[in-house]
N, C-alpha and C. Protein backbone atom coordinates (compact mmCIF):
# COMPACT_ATOMS: atom_id res chain seq x y z
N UNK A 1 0.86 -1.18 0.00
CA UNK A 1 0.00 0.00 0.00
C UNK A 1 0.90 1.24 0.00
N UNK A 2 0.49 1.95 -1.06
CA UNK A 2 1.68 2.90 -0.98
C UNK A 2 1.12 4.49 0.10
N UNK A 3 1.12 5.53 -0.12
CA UNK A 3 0.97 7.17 0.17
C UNK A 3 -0.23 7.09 0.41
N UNK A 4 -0.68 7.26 -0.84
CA UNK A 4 -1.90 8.15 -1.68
C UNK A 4 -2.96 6.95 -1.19
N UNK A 5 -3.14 5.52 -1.26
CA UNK A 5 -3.83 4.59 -0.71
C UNK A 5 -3.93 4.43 0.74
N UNK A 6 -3.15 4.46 1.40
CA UNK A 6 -3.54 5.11 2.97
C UNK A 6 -4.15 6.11 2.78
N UNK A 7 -3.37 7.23 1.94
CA UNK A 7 -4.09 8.69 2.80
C UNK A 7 -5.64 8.60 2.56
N UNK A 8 -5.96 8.14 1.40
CA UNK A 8 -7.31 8.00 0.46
C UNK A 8 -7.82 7.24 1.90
N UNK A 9 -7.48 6.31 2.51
CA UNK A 9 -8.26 5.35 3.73
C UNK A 9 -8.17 6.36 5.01
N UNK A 10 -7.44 6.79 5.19
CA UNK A 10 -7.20 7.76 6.41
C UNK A 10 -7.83 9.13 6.39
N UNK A 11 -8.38 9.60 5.00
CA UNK A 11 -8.43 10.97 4.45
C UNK A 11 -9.96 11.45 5.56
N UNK A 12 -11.41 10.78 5.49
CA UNK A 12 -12.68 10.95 6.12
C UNK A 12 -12.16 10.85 7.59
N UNK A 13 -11.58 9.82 8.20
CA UNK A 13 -11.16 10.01 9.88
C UNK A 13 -10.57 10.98 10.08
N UNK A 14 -8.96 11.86 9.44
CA UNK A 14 -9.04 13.01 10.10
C UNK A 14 -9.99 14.28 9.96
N UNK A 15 -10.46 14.19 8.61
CA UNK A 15 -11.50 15.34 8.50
C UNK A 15 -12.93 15.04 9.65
N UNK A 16 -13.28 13.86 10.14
CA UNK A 16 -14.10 13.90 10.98
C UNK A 16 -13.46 14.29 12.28
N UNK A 17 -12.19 14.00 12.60
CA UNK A 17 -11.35 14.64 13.76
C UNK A 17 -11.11 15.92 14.19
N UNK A 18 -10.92 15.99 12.86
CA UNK A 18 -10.99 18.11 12.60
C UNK A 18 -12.01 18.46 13.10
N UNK A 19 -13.25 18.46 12.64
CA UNK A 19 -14.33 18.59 12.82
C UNK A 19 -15.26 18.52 14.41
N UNK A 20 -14.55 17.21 14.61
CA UNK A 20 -15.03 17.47 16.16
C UNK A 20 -14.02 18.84 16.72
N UNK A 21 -13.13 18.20 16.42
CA UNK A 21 -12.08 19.40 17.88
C UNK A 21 -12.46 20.77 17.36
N UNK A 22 -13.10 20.95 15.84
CA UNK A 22 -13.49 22.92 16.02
C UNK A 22 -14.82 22.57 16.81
N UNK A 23 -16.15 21.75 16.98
CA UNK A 23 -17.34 21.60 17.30
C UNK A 23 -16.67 21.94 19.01
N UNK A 24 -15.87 21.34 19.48
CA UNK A 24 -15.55 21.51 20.86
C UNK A 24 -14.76 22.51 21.67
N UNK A 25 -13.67 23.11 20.32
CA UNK A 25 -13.64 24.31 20.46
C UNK A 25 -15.04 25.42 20.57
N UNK A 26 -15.59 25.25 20.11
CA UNK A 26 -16.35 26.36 20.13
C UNK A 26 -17.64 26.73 21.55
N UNK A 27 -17.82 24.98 21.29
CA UNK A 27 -18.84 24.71 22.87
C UNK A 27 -17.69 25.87 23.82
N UNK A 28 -16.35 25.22 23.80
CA UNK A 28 -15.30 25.61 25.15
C UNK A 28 -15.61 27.42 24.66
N UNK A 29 -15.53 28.04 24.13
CA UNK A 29 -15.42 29.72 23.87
C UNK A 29 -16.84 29.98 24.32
N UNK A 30 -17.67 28.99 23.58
CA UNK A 30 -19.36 29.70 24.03
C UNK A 30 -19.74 29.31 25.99
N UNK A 31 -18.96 28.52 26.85
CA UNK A 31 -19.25 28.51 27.70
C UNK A 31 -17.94 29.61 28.28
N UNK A 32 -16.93 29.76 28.20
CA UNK A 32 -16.29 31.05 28.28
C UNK A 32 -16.96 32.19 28.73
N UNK A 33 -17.52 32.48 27.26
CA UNK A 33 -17.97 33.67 27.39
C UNK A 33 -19.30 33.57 28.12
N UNK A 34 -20.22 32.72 27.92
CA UNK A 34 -20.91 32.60 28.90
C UNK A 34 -20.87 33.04 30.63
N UNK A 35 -19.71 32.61 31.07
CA UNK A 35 -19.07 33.06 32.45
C UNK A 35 -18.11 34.41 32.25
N UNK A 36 -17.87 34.81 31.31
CA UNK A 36 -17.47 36.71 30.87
C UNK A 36 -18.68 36.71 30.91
N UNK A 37 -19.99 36.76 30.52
CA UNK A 37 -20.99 37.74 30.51
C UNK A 37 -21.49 37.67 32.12
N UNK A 38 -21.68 36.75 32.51
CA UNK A 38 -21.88 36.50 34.26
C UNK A 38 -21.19 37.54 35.05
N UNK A 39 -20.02 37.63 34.61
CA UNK A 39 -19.06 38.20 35.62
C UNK A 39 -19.22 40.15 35.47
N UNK A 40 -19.57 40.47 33.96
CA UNK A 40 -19.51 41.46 33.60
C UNK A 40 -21.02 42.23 34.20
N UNK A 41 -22.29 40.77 34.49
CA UNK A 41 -23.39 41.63 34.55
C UNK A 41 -22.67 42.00 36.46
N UNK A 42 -22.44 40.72 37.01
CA UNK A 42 -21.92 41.11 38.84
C UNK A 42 -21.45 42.74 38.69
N UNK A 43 -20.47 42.59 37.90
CA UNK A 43 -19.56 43.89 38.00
C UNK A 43 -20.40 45.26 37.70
N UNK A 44 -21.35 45.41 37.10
CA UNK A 44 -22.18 46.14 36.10
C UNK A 44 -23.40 46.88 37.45
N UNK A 45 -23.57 45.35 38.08
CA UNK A 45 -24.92 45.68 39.28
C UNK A 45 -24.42 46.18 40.26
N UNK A 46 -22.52 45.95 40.61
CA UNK A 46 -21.81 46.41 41.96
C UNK A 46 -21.79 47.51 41.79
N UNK A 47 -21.14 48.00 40.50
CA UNK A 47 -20.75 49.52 40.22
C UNK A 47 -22.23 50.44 39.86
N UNK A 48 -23.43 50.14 39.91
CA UNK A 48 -24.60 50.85 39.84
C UNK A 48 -25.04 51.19 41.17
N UNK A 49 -24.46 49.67 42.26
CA UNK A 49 -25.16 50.07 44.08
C UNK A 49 -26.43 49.20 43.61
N UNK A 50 -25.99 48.06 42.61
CA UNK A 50 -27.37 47.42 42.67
C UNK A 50 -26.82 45.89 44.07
N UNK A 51 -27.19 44.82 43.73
CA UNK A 51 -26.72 43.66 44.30
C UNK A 51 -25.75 43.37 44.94
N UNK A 52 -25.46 43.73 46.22
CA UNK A 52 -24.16 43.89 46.95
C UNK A 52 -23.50 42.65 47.30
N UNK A 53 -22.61 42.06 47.43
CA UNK A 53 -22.14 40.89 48.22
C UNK A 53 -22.68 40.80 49.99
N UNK A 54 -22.96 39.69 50.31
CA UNK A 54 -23.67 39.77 51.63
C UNK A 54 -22.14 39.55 52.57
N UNK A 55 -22.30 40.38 53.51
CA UNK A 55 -20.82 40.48 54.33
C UNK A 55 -20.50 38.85 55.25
């Protein structure tokens, strides 16, 4: 089996590999920012004198 006959057999598994790791990249950025927007509304309600931390 030479190159081009592997790669041709190997060619769909890494493109499905690719594929996951951007799908999971992206989950990982959208829960990120998910917890940046959390943090930004805390910061947003402290600096208005809305929702204080309880002492």
């Amino acid at each position: 089996m030479d190159l081009k006959d592997r790669w041709r057999e190997l060619e769909p598994k890494v493109l499905e590999a690719e594929r996951r790791a951007e799908e999971v990249d992206i989950r990982v950025i959208d829960e990120q920012m998910e917890g940046l927007n959390a943090v930004r509304a805390t910061m947003r309600e402290r600096k208005e004198g809305g929702r204080q931390r309880p002492v």
